[in-house]
N, C-alpha and C. Protein backbone atom coordinates (compact mmCIF):
# COMPACT_ATOMS: atom_id res chain seq x y z
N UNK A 1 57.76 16.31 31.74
CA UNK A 1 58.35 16.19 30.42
C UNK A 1 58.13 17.46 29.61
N UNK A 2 57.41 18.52 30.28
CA UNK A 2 57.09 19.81 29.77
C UNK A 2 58.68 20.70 28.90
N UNK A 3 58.84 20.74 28.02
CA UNK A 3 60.39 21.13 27.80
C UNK A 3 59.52 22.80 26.86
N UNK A 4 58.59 22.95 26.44
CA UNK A 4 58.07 24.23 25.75
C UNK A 4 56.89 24.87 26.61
N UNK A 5 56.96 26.06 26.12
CA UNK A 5 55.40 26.97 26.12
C UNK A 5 54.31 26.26 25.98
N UNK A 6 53.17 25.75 27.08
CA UNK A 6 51.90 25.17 26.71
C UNK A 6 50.87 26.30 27.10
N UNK A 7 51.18 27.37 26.67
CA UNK A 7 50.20 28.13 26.58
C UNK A 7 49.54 27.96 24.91
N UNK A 8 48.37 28.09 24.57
CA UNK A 8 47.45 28.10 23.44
C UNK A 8 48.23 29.12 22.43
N UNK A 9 48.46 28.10 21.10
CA UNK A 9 48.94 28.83 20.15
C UNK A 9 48.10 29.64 19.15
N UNK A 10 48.24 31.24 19.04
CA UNK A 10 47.33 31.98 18.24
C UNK A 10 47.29 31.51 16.75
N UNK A 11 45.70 30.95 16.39
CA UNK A 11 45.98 30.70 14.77
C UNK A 11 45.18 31.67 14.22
N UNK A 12 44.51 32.89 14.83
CA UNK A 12 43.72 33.53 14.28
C UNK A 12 44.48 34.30 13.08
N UNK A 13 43.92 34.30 12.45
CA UNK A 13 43.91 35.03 11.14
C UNK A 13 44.96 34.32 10.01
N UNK A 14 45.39 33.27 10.47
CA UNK A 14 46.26 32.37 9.62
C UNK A 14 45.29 31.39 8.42
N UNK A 15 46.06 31.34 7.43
CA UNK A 15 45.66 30.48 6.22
C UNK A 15 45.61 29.11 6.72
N UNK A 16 44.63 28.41 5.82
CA UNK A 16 44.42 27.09 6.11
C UNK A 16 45.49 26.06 6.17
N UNK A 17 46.87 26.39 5.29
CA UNK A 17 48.34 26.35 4.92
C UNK A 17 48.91 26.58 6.65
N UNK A 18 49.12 27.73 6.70
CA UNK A 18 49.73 28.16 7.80
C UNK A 18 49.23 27.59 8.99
N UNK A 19 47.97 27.48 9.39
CA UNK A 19 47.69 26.49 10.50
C UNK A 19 47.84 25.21 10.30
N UNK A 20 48.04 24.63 9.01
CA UNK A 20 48.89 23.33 9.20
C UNK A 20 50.30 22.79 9.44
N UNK A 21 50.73 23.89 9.06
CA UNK A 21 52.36 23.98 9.25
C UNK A 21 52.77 24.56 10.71
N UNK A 22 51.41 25.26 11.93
CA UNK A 22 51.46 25.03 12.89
C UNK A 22 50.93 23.96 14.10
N UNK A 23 50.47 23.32 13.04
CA UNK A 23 49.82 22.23 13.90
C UNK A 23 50.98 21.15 13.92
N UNK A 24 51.59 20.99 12.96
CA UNK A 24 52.17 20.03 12.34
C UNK A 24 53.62 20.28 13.39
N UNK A 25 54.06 21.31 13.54
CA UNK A 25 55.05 21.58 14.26
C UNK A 25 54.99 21.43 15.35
N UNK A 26 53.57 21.90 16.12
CA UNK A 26 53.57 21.37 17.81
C UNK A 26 53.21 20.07 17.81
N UNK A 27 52.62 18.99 17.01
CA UNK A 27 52.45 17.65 17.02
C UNK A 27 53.59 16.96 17.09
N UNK A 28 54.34 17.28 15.93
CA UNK A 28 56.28 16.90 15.57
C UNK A 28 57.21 17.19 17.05
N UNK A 29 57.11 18.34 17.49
CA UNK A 29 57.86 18.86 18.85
C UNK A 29 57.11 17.60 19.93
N UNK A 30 56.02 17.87 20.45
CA UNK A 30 55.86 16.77 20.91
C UNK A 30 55.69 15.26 21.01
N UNK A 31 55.51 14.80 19.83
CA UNK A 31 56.31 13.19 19.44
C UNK A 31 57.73 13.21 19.78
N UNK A 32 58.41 14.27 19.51
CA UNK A 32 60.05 13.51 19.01
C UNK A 32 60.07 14.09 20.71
N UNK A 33 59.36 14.51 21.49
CA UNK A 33 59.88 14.95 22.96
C UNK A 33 59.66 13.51 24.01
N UNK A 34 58.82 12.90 23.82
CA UNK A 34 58.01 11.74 24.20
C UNK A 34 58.69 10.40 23.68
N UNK A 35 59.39 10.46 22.57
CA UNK A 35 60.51 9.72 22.09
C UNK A 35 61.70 9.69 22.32
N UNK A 36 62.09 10.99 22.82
CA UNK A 36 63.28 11.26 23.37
C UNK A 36 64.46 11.55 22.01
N UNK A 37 63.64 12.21 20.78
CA UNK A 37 64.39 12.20 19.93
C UNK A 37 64.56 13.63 19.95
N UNK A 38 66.28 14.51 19.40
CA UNK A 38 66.26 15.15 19.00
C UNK A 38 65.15 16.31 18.05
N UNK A 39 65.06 17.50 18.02
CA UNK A 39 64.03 18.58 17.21
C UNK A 39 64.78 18.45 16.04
N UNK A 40 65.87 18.05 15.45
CA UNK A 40 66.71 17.75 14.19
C UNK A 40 66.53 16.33 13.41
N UNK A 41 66.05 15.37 14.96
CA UNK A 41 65.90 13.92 14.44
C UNK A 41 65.14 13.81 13.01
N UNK A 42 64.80 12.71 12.52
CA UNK A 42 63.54 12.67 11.30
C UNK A 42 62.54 11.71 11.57
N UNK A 43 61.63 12.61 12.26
CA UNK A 43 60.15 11.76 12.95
C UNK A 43 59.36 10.51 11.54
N UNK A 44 59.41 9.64 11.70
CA UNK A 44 58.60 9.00 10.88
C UNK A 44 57.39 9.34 10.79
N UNK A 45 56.80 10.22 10.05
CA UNK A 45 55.03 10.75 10.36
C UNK A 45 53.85 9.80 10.09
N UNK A 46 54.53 8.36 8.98
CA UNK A 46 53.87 7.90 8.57
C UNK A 46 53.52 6.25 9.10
N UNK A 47 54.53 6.39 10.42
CA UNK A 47 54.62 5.07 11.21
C UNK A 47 53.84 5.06 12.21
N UNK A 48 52.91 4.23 12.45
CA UNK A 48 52.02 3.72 13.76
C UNK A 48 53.32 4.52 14.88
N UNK A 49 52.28 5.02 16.26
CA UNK A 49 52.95 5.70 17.53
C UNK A 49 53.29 4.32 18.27
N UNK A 50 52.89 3.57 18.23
CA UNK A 50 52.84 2.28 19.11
C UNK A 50 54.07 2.00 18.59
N UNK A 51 54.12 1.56 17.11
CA UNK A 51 55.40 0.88 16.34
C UNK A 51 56.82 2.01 16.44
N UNK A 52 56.29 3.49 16.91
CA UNK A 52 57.39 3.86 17.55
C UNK A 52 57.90 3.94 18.82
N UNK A 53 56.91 2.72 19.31
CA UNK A 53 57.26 3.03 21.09
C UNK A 53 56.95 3.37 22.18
N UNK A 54 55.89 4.58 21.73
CA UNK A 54 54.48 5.14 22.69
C UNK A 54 53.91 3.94 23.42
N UNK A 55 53.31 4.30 24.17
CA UNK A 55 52.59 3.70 25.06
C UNK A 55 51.25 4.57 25.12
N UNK A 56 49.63 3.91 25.55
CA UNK A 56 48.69 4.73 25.98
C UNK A 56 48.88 5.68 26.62
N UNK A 57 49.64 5.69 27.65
CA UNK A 57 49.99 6.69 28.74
C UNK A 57 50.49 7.73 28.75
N UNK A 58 51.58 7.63 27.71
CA UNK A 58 52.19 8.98 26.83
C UNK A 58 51.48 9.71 26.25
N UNK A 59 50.16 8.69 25.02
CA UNK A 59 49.60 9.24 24.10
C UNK A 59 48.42 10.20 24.92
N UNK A 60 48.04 9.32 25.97
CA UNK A 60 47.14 10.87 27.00
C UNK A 60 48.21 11.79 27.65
N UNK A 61 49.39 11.61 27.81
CA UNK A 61 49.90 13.17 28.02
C UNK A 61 49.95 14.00 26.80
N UNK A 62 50.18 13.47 25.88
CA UNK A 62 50.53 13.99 24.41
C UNK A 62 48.83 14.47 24.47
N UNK A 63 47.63 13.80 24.17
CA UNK A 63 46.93 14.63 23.93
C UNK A 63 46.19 15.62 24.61
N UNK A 64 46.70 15.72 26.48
CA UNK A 64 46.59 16.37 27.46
C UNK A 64 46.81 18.15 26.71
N UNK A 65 48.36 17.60 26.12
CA UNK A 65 48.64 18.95 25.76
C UNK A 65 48.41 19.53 24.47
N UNK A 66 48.13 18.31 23.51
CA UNK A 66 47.72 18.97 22.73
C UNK A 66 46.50 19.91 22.73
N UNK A 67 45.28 19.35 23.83
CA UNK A 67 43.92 20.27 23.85
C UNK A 67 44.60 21.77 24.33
N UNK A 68 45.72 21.71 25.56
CA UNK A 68 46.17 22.53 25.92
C UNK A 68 46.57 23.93 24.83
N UNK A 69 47.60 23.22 23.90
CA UNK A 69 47.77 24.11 22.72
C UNK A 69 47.24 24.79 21.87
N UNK A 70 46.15 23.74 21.38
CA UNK A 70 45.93 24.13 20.52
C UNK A 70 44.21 24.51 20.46
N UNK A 71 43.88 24.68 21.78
CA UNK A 71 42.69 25.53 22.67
C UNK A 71 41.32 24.42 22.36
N UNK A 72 41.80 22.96 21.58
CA UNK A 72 40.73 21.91 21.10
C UNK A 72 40.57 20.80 21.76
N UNK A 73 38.93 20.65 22.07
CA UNK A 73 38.82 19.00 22.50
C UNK A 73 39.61 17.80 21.84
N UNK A 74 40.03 17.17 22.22
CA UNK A 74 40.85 15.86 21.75
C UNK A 74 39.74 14.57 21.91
N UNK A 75 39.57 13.59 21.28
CA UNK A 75 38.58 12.79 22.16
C UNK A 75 39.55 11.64 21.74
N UNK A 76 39.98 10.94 23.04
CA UNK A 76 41.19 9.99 22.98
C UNK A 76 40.85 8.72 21.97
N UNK A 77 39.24 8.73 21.61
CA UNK A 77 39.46 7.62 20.42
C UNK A 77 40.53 8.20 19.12
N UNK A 78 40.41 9.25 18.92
CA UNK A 78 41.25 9.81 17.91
C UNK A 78 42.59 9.28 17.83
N UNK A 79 43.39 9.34 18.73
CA UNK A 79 44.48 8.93 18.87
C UNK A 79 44.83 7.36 18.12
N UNK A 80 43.78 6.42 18.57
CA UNK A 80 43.71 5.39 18.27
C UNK A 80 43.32 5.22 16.96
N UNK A 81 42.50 6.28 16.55
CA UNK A 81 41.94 6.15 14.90
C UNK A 81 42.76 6.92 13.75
N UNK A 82 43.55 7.38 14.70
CA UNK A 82 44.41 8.52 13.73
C UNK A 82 45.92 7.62 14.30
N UNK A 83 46.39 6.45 13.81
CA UNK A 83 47.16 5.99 14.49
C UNK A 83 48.53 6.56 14.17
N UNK A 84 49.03 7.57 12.74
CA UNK A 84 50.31 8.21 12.67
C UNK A 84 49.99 9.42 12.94
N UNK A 85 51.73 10.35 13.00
CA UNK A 85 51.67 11.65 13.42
C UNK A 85 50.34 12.11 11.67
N UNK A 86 50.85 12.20 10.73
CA UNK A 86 50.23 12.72 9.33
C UNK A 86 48.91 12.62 9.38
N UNK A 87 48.40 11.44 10.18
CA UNK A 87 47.17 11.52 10.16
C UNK A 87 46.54 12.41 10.88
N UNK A 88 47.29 12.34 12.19
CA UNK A 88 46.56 13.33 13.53
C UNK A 88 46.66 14.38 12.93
N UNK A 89 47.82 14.82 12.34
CA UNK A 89 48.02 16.43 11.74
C UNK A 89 46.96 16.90 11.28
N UNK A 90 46.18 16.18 10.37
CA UNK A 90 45.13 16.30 9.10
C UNK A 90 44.17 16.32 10.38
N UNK A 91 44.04 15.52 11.02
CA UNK A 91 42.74 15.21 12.02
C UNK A 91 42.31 16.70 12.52
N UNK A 92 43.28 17.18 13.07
CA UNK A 92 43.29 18.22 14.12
C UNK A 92 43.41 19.41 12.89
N UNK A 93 43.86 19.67 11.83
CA UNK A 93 44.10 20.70 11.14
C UNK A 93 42.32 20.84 10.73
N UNK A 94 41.72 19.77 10.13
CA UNK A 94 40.59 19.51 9.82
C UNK A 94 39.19 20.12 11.18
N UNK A 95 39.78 19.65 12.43
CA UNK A 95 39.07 20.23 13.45
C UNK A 95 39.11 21.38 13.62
N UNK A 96 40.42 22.27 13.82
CA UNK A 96 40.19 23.59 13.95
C UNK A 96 39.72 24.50 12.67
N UNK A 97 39.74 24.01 11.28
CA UNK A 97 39.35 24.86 10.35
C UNK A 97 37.68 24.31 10.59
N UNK A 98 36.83 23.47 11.10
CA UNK A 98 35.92 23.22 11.22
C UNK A 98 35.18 24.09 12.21
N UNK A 99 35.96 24.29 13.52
CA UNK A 99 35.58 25.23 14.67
C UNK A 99 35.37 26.24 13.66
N UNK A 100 36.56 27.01 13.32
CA UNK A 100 37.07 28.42 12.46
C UNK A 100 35.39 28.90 11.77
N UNK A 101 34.82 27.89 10.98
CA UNK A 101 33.92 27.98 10.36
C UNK A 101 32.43 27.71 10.89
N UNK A 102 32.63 27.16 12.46
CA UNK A 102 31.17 27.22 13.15
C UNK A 102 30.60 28.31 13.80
N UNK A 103 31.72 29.58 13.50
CA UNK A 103 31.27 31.02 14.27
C UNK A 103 30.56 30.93 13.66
């Protein structure tokens, strides 16, 4: 179901802004890919993944690649605790400005 680049996206030297608006974009690309929706569609960010259809099985490929991308541990309770895209966004935006700051 690979349809993009899963090589690790560079956030170095980006604003706390700007790495959310890249996180937010490879999260969005991969929901609406896993949904089978159009990159034009309008992802519900604020709807349970289940109530859109996901399955567990997806949600570990989805977060397969997200560690892939975005060079971060995922720990699959997240998925489950972060049950919309908006939340994960925040989840994961929150993790890497956390790494950013444990040099």
């Amino acid at each position: 179901m690979r349809t993009e680049n899963s090589a690790p996206i560079d956030l170095a030297g980006l604003s706390p802004l700007e790495i959310r608006e890249e996180v937010e974009d490879v999260v969005q690309r991969m929901f609406r890919e896993y949904l089978l929706m159009t990159q034009d569609e309008d992802l519900p960010t604020e709807t349970s993944y289940f109530d859109l259809g996901l399955t567990s099985l997806r949600l570990s490929e989805i977060r397969a690649r997200l560690e892939s991308r975005l060079g971060l541990a995922v720990n699959a309770n997240v998925l489950f605790n972060e049950p919309t895209v908006q939340r994960l966004v925040s989840y994961l935006t929150d993790a890497l400005a956390d790494r950013g700051t444990a040099h």
